[in-house]
Protein backbone atom coordinates (compact mmCIF):
# COMPACT_ATOMS: atom_id res chain seq x y z
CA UNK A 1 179.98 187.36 41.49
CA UNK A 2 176.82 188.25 39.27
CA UNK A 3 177.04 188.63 35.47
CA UNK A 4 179.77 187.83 33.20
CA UNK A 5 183.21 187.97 35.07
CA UNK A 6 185.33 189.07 32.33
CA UNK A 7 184.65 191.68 29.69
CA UNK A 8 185.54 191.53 25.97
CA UNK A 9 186.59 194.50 23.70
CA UNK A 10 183.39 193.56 21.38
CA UNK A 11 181.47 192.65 24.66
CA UNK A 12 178.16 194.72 25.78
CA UNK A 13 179.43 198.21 27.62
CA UNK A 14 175.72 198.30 29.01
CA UNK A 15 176.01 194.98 30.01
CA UNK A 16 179.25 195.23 31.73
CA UNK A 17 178.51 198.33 33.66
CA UNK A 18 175.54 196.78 34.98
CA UNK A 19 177.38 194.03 36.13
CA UNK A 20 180.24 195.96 37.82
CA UNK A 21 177.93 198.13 39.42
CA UNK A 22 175.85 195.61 41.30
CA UNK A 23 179.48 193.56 42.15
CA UNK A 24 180.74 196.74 43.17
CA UNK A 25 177.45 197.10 45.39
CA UNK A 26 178.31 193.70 47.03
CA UNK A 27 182.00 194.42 47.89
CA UNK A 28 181.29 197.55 49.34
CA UNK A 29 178.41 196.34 51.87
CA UNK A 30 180.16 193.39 52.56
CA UNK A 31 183.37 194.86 53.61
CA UNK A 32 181.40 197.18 55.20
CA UNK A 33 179.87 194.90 57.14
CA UNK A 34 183.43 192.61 57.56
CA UNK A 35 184.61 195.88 59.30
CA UNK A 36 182.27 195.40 62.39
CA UNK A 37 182.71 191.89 62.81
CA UNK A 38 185.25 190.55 65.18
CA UNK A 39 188.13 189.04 63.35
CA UNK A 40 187.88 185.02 63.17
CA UNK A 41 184.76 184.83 63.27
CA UNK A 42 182.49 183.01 61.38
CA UNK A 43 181.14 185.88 59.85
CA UNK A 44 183.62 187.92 59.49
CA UNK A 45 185.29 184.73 57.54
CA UNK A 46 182.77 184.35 55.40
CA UNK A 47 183.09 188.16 54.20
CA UNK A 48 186.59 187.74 54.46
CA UNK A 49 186.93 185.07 51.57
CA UNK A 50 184.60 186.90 49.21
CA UNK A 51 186.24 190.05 49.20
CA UNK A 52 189.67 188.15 48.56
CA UNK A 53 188.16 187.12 45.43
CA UNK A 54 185.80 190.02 44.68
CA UNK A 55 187.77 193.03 44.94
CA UNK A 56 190.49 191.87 42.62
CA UNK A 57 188.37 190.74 40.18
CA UNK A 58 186.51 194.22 39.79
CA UNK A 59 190.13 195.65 39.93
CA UNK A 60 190.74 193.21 36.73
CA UNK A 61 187.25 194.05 35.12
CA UNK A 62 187.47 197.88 35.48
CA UNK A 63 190.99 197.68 33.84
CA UNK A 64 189.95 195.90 30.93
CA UNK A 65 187.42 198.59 30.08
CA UNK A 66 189.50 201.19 30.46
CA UNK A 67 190.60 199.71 26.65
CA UNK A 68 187.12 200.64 25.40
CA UNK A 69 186.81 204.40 24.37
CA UNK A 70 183.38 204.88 26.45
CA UNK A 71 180.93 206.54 24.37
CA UNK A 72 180.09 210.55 26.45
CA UNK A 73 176.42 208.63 27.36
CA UNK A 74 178.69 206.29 29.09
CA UNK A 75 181.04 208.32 30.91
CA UNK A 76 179.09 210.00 33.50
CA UNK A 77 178.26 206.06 34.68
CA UNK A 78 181.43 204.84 34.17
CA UNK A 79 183.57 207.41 36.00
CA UNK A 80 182.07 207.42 39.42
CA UNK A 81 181.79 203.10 39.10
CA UNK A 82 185.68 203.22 38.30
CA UNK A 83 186.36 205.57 41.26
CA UNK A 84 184.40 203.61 43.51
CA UNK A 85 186.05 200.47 42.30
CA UNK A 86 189.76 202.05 43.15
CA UNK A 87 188.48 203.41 46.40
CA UNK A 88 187.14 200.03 47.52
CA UNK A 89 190.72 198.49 46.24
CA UNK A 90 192.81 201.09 48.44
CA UNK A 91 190.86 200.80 51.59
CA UNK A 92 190.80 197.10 51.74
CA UNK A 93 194.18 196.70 51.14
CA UNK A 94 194.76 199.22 53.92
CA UNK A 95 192.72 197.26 56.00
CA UNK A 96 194.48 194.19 55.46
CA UNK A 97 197.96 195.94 56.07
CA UNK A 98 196.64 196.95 59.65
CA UNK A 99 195.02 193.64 60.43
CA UNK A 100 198.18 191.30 59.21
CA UNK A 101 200.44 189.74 62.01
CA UNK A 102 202.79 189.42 59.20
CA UNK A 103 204.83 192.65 58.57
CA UNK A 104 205.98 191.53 54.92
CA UNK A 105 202.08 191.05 54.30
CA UNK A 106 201.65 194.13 55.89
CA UNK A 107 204.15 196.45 53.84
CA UNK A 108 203.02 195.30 50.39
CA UNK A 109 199.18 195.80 51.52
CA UNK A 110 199.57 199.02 52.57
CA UNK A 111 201.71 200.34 49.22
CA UNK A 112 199.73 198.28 47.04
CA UNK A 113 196.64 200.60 48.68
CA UNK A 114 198.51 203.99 48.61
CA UNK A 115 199.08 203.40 45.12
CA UNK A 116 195.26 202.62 44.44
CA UNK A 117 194.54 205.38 46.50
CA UNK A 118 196.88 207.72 44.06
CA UNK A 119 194.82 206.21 40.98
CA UNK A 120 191.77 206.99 42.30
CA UNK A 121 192.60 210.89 43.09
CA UNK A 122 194.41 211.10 39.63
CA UNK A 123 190.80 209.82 37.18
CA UNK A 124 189.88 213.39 38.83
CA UNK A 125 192.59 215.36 37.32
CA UNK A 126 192.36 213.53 34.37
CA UNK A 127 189.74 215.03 32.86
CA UNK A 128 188.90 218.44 33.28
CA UNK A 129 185.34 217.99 33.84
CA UNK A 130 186.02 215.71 36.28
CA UNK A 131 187.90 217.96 38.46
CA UNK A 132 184.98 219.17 40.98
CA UNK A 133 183.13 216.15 40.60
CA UNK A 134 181.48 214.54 44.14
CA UNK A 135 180.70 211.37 43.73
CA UNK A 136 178.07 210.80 47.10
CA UNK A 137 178.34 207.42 49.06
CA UNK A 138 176.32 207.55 51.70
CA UNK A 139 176.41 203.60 52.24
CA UNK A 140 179.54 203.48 53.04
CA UNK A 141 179.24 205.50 56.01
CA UNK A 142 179.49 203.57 59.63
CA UNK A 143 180.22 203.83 63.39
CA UNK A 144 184.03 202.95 62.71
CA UNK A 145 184.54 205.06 60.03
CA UNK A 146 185.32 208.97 60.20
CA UNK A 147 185.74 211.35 57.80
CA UNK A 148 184.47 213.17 54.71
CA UNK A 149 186.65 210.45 52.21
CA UNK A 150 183.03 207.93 53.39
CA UNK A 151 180.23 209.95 52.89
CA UNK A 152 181.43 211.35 49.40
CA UNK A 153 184.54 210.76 47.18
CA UNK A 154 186.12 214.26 45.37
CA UNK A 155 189.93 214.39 45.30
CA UNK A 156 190.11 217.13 47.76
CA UNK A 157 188.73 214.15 50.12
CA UNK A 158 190.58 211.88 49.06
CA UNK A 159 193.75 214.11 48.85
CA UNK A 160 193.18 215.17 52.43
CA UNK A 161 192.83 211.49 53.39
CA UNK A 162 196.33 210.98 51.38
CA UNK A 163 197.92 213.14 53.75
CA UNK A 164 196.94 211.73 56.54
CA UNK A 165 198.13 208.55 55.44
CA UNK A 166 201.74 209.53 54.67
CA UNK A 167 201.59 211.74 58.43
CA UNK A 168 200.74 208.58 59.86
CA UNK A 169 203.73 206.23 57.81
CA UNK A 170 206.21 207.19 60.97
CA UNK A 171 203.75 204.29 62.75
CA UNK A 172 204.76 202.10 60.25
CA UNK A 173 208.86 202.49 60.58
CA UNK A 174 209.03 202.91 64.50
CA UNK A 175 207.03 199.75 64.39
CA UNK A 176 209.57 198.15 61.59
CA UNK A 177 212.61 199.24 63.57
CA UNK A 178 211.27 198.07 66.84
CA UNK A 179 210.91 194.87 65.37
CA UNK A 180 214.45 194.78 64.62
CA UNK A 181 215.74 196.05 67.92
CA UNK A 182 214.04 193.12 69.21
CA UNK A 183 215.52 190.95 66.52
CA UNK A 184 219.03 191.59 67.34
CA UNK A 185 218.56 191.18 71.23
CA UNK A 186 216.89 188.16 70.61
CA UNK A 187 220.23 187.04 68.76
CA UNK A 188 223.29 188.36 70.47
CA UNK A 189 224.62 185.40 72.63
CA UNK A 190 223.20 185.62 76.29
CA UNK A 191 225.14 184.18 79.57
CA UNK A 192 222.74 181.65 81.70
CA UNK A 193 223.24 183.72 84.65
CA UNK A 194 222.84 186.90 82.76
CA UNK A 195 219.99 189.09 83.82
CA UNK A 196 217.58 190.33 80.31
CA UNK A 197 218.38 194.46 80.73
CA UNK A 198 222.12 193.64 80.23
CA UNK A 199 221.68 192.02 76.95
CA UNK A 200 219.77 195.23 76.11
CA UNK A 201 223.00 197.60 74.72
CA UNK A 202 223.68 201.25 75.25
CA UNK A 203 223.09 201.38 71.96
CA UNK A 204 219.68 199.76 71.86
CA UNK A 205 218.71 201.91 74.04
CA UNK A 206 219.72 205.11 72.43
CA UNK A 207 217.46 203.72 69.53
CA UNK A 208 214.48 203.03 72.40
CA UNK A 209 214.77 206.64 73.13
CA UNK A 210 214.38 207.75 69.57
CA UNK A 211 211.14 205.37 69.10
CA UNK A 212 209.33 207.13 72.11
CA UNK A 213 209.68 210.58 71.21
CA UNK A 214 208.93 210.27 67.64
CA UNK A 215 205.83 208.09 68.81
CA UNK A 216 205.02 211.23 71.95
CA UNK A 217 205.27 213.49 69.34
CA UNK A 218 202.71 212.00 67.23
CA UNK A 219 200.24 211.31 70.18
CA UNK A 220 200.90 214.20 72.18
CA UNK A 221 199.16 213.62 75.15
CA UNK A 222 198.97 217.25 76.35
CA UNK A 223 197.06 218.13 72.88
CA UNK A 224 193.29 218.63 72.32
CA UNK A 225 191.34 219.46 69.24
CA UNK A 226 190.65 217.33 66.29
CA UNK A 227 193.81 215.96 65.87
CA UNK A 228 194.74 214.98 69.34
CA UNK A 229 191.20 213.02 68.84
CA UNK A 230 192.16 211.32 65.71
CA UNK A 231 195.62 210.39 66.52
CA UNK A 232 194.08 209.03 70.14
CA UNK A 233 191.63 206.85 68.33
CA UNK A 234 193.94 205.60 65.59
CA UNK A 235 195.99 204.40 68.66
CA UNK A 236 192.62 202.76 70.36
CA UNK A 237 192.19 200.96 67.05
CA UNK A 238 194.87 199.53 66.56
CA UNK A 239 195.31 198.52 70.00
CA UNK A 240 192.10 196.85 69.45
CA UNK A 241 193.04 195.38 66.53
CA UNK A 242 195.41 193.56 67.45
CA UNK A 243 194.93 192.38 71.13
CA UNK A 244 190.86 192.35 71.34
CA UNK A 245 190.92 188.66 71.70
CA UNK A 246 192.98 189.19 74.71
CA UNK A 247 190.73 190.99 76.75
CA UNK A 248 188.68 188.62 78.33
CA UNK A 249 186.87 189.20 81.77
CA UNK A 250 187.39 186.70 84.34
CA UNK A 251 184.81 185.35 86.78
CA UNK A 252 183.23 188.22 88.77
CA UNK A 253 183.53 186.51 92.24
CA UNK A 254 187.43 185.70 92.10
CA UNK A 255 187.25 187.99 95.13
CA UNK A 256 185.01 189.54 96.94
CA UNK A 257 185.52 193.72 98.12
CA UNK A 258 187.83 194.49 99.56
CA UNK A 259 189.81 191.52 99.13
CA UNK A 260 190.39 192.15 95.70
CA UNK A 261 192.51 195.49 96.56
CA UNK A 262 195.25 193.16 98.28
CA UNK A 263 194.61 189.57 96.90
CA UNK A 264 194.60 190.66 93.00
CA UNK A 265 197.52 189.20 90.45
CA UNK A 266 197.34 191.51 87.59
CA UNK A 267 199.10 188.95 85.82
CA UNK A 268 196.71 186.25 86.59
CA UNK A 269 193.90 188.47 86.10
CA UNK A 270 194.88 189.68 82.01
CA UNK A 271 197.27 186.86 81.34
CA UNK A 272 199.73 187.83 78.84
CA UNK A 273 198.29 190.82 77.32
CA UNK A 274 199.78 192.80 81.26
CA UNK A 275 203.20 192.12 79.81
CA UNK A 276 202.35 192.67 76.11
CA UNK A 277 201.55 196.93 77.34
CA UNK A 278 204.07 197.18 79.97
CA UNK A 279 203.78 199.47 82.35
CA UNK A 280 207.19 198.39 84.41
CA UNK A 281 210.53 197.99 84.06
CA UNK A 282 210.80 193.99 83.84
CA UNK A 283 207.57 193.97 81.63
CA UNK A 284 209.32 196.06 79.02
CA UNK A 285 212.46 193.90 79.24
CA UNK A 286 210.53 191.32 78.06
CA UNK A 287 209.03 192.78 75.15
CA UNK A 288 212.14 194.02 73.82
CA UNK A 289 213.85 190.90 74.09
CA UNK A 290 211.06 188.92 73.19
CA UNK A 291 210.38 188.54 69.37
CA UNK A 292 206.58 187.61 68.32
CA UNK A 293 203.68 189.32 65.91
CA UNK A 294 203.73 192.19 65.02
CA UNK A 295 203.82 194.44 67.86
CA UNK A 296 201.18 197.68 68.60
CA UNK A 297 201.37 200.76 68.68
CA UNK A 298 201.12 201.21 72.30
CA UNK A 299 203.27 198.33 72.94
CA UNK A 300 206.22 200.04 70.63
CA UNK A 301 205.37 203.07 72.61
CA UNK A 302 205.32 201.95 76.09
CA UNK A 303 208.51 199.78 75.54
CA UNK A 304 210.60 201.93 74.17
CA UNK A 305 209.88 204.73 76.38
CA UNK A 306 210.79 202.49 79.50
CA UNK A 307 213.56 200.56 78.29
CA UNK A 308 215.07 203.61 77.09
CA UNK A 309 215.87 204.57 80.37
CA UNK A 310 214.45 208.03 80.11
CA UNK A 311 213.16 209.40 83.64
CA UNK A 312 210.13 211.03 82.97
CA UNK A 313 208.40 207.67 81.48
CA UNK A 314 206.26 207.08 84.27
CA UNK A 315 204.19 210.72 83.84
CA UNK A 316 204.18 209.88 79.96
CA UNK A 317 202.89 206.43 80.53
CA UNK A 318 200.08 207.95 82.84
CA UNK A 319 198.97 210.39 80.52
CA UNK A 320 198.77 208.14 77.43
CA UNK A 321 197.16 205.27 79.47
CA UNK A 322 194.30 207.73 80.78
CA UNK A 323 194.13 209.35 77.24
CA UNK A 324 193.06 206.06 76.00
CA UNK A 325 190.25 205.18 79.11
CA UNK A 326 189.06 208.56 77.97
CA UNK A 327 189.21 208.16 73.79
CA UNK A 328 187.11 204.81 74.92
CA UNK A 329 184.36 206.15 77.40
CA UNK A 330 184.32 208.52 74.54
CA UNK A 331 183.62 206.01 71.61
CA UNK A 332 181.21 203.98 74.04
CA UNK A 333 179.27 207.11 74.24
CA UNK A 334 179.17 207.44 69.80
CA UNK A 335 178.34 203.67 69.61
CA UNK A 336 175.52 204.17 71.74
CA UNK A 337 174.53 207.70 70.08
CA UNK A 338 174.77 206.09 66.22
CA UNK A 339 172.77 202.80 68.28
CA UNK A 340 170.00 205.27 69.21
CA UNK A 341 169.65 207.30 65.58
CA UNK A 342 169.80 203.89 63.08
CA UNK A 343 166.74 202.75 65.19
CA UNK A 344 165.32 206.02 65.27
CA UNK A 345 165.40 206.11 61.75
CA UNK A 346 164.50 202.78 60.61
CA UNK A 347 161.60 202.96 63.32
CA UNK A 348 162.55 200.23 65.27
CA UNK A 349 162.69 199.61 69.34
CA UNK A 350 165.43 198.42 70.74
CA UNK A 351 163.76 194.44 71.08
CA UNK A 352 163.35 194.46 66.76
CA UNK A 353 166.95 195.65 66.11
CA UNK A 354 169.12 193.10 64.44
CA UNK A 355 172.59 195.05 64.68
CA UNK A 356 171.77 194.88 68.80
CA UNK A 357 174.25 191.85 69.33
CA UNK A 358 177.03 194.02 67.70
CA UNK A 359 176.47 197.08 69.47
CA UNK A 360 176.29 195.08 73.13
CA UNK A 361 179.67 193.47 71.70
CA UNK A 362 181.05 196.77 70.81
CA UNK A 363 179.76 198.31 74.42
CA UNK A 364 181.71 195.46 76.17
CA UNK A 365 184.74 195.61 74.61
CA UNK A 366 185.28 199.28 75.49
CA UNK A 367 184.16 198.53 78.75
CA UNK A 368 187.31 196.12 79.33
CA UNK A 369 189.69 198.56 77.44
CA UNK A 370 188.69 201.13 80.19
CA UNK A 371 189.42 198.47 82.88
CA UNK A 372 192.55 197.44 81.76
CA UNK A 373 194.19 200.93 80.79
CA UNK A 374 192.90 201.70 84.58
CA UNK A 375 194.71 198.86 86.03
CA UNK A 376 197.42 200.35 83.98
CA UNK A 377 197.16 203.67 85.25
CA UNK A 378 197.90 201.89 88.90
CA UNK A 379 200.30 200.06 87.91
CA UNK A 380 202.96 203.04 86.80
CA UNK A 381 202.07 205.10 89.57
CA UNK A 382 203.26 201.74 91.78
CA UNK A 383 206.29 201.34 89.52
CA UNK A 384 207.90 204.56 89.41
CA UNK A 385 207.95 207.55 92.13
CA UNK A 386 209.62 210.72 90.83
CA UNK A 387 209.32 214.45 90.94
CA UNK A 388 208.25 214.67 87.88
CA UNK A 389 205.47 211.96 88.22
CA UNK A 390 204.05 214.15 90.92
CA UNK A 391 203.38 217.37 89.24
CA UNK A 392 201.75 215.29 86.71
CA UNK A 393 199.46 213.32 89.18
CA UNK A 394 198.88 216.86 90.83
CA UNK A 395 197.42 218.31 87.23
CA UNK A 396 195.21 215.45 86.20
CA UNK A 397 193.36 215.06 89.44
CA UNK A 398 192.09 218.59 89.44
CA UNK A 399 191.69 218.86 85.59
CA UNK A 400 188.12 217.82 83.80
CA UNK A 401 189.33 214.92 82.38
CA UNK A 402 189.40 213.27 85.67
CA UNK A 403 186.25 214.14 86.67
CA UNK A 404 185.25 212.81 83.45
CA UNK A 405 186.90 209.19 83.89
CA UNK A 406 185.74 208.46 87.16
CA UNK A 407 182.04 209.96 87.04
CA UNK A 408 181.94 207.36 83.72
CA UNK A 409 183.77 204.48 85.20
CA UNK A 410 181.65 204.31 88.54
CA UNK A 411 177.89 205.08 87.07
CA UNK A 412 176.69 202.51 84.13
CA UNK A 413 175.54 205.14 81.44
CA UNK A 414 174.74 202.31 78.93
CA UNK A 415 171.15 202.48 77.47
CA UNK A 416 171.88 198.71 76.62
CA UNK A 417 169.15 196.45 78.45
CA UNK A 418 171.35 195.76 81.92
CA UNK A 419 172.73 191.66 81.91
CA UNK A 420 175.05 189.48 83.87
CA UNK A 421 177.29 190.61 81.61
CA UNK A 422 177.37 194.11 81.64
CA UNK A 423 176.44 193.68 85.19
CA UNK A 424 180.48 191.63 85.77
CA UNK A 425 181.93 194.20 83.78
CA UNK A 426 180.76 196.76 85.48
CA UNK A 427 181.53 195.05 88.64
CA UNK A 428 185.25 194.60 87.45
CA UNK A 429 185.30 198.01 86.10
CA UNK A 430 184.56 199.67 89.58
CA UNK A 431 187.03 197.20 91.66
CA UNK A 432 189.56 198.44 89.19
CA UNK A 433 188.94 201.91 89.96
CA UNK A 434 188.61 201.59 93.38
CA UNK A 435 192.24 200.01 93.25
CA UNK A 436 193.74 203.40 91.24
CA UNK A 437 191.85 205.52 93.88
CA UNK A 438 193.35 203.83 96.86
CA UNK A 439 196.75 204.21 95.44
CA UNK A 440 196.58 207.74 94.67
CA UNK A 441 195.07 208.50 97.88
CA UNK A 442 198.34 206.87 99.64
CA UNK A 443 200.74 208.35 96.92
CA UNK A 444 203.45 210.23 99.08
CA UNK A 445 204.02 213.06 96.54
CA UNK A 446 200.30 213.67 96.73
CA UNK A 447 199.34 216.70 98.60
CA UNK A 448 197.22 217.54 100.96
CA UNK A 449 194.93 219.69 99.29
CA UNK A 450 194.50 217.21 96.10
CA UNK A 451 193.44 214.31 98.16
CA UNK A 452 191.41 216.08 99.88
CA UNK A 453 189.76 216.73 96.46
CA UNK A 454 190.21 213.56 95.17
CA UNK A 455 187.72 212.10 98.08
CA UNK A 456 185.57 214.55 97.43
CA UNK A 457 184.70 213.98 93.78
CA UNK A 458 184.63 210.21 94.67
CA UNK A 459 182.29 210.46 97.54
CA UNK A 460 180.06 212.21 95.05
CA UNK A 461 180.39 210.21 92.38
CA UNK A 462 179.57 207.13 94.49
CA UNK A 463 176.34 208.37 96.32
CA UNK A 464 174.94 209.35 92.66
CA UNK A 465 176.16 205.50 91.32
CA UNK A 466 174.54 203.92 94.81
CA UNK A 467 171.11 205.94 94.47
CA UNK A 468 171.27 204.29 90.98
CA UNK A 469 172.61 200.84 91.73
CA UNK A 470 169.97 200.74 94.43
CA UNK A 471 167.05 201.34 91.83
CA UNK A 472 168.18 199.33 89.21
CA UNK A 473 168.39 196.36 91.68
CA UNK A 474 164.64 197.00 92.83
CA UNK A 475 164.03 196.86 89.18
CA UNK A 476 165.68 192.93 89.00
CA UNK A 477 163.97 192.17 91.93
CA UNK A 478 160.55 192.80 90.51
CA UNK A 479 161.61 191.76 87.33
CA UNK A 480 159.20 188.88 85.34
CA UNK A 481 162.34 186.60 84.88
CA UNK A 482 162.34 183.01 86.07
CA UNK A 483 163.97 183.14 89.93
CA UNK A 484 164.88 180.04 89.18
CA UNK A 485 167.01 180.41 86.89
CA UNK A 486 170.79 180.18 88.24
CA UNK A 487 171.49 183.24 85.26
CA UNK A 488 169.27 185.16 87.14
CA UNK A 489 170.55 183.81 90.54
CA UNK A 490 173.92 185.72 89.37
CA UNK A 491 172.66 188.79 88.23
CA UNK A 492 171.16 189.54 91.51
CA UNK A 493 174.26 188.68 93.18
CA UNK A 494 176.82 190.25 91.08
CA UNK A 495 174.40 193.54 91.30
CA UNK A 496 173.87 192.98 94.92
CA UNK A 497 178.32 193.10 95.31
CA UNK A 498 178.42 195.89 93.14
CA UNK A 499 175.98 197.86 95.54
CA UNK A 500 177.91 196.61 98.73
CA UNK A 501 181.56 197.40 97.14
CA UNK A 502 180.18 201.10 96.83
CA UNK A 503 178.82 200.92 100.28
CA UNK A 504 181.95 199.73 101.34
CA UNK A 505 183.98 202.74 100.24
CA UNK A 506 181.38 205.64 100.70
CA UNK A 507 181.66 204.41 104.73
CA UNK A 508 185.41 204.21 104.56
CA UNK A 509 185.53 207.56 103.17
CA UNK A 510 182.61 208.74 106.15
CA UNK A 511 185.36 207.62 108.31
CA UNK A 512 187.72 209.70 107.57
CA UNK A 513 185.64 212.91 107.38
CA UNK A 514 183.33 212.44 110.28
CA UNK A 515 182.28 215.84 109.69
């Protein structure tokens, strides 16, 4: 904190306005910044405990001016500083309600920010020459952030942003109820020998039911436009926010192709974050009977829309799980969009930029989202087989979105410097793939016609990601790194798998169409 940390009635105004401005200044960058880091970190810790103490003591300072009748030189200084100040307030204590394990914590965070966020749009309506006022904040404006509410505060911003808010509280009580259908399974006496779907009442799942469709509703997955994309990426985000520590890539050489499309454990391969999303019948049994943290979004979703019994989960499940690889291809290609213009405009190459390490972070992470929701994708289509499943496999293969996912998936269209890491990922992210082609290309309600398209957009996709494997590899080979080096070592072989794995399937599919 800079300055004096309280402020008297006699006390200097010009003082004090100073003071709150630059602490204001501070919170504001620094949660900015606490935003992008990934939680339990060092950094983000550090940021963390600051803002704990800083934003509720500018809360406190701003209300004890508001005693002071500020003089009309004051005002216009004053009212965009006390704006700010309430702004900062409501979105960090909506932050904190979405990051908290804790749904008590949780609750009171997020009314304690909706009412902040009510004080803020009512200073504007206070006084009538306040009414129209924009107050610009271009600082606050990042790659996680959307919407007008960041780049400039009015109360038809803010307003807007209100009502998305209180759209979006039906997350909070389908979450809240879940947890307490899993609460009283959890406590009703169970038999040793009983089996965990009949401890799971006709009742419970008459509530399951109820939980899906307001939550299908919300994210409709056979929606486009603006708010199909917002509602999409409020449910990427909060997946990410609560199981991004979870995703972790194992070692790329577990298995080599095409061992890896018959010798793979999904279970083993995600560890418990496969049951946490479930995608089958015994997986969701678990979750509901299982009480923990506070459950996600997609995990309410996927849970109650399996448990509940109702038959056309399966083609639900699909849709949503390729909705999200899509939402994050999508946001992979903003991060590196926003990665390009920052160093465009601070004039910087790629080597000088210090935010690099975050962006590569960022990259990976979506990277492994796409993997898992693929595996995902699989994995219902394995679990279920109805009629109803089949129309919907039918649609997606010959729609653009498919064409989008697997053209994206199979070719590496970061502009990040290629590594061992992105290199594994990548490798990961094509056996992955390769595993949801080869079980829609032997799904029985598929016909004949749609597989036959279904090779052909692969077999495309793969000679354009082979001409491109193949000349990135020359690139490594001639590369002025130390061959020594076992790092290195890997690189070329992970690379050099990649490039055989694609082989591998471009001559499969060769001979099946010898024409």
């Amino acid at each position: 904190w800079y300055g004096p940390e309280t402020f008297e009635n006699d006390g200097n105004l010009e003082l004090a306005l100073q003071a709150l401005a630059i602490n204001l200044l501070n919170a504001e960058l620094r949660f900015k910044r606490c935003e992008s880091h990934d939680i339990g970190s060092h950094a983000y810790q550090e940021d963390s405990d600051v803002l704990a103490f800083i934003v509720p003591n500018l809360l406190q300072f701003v209300s004890s001016m508001f005693q002071l009748e500020v003089s009309n030189e004051s005002e216009p200084t004053f009212f965009p500083l006390q704006c700010r100040v309430y702004w900062l307030t409501s979105s960090y204590y909506l932050w904190i309600g979405r990051c908290s394990n804790d749904a008590f914590i949780s609750k009171d965070a997020e009314e304690f920010g909706l009412g902040c966020l009510k004080e803020t749009i009512m200073f504007f309506s206070k006084c009538p020459q306040n009414e129209g006022v924009l107050i610009k904040t271009p600082h606050l404006v990042s790659i996680g952030r959307r919407g007008d509410h960041w780049s400039a505060i009015s109360a038809e911003a803010l307003s807007k942003y209100r009502d998305h808010l209180q759209s979006s509280s039906i997350v909070s009580r389908t979450r809240q109820r879940f947890q307490e259908i899993q609460s009283g399974v959890q406590g009703r006496p169970r038999l040793e020998d009983e089996e965990t779907a009949d401890i799971i009442s006709a009742d419970d799942k008459a509530k399951l039911a109820s939980l899906g469709s307001e939550l299908l509703e919300r994210y409709n997955v056979n929606g486009y436009g603006d708010r199909s994309s917002d509602v999409l990426e409020e449910l990427l985000n909060d997946f990410l926010m609560l199981h991004e520590d979870h995703l972790q890539a194992p070692d790329a050489n577990t298995h080599s192709f095409p061992e890896h499309l018959f010798n793979w454990t999904r279970e083993l391969h995600w560890g418990r974050i496969w049951t946490d999303i479930p995608s089958s019948e015994a997986a969701s049994m678990i979750n509901v009977s299982r009480e923990g943290s506070r459950p996600s979004i997609i995990q309410v979703l996927a849970s109650s829309l399996i448990a509940s019994d109702e038959s056309r989960w399966s083609s639900s499940l699909f849709l949503i799980f390729s909705k999200m690889v899509l939402t994050s291809l999508l946001s992979r290609a903003q991060i590196f969009r926003t990665d390009f213009e920052e160093r465009q405009l601070k004039g910087i190459d790629e080597e000088m930029d210090t935010t690099k390490t975050c962006h590569v972070r960022r990259d990976q992470v979506m990277l492994l989202v796409v993997n898992f929701f693929i595996d995902k994708m699989a994995d219902t289509i394995v679990s279920n087989n109805d009629a109803e499943t089949h129309h919907v496999i039918e649609a997606f293969l010959v729609g653009e979105e498919f064409r989008s996912i697997i053209f994206s998936s199979l070719n590496r269209s970061s502009p990040q410097k290629d590594t061992i890491n992105s290199s594994t990922l990548q490798l990961h992210l094509f056996r992955s793939f390769s595993r949801l082609l080869l079980v829609l290309r032997e799904y029985p309600g598929l016909s004949m016609q749609s597989r036959e398209k279904l090779e052909s957009v692969y077999f495309v996709t793969l000679v354009k990601a082979m001409i491109l494997q193949k000349k990135e590899f020359a690139d490594l080979i001639t590369s002025a790194n130390d061959k020594r080096l076992k790092k290195w070592q890997a690189h070329i072989y992970t690379k050099a798998e990649l490039i055989f794995s694609t082989a591998n399937e471009i001559a499969e599919l060769l001979s099946l169409n010898p024409s």
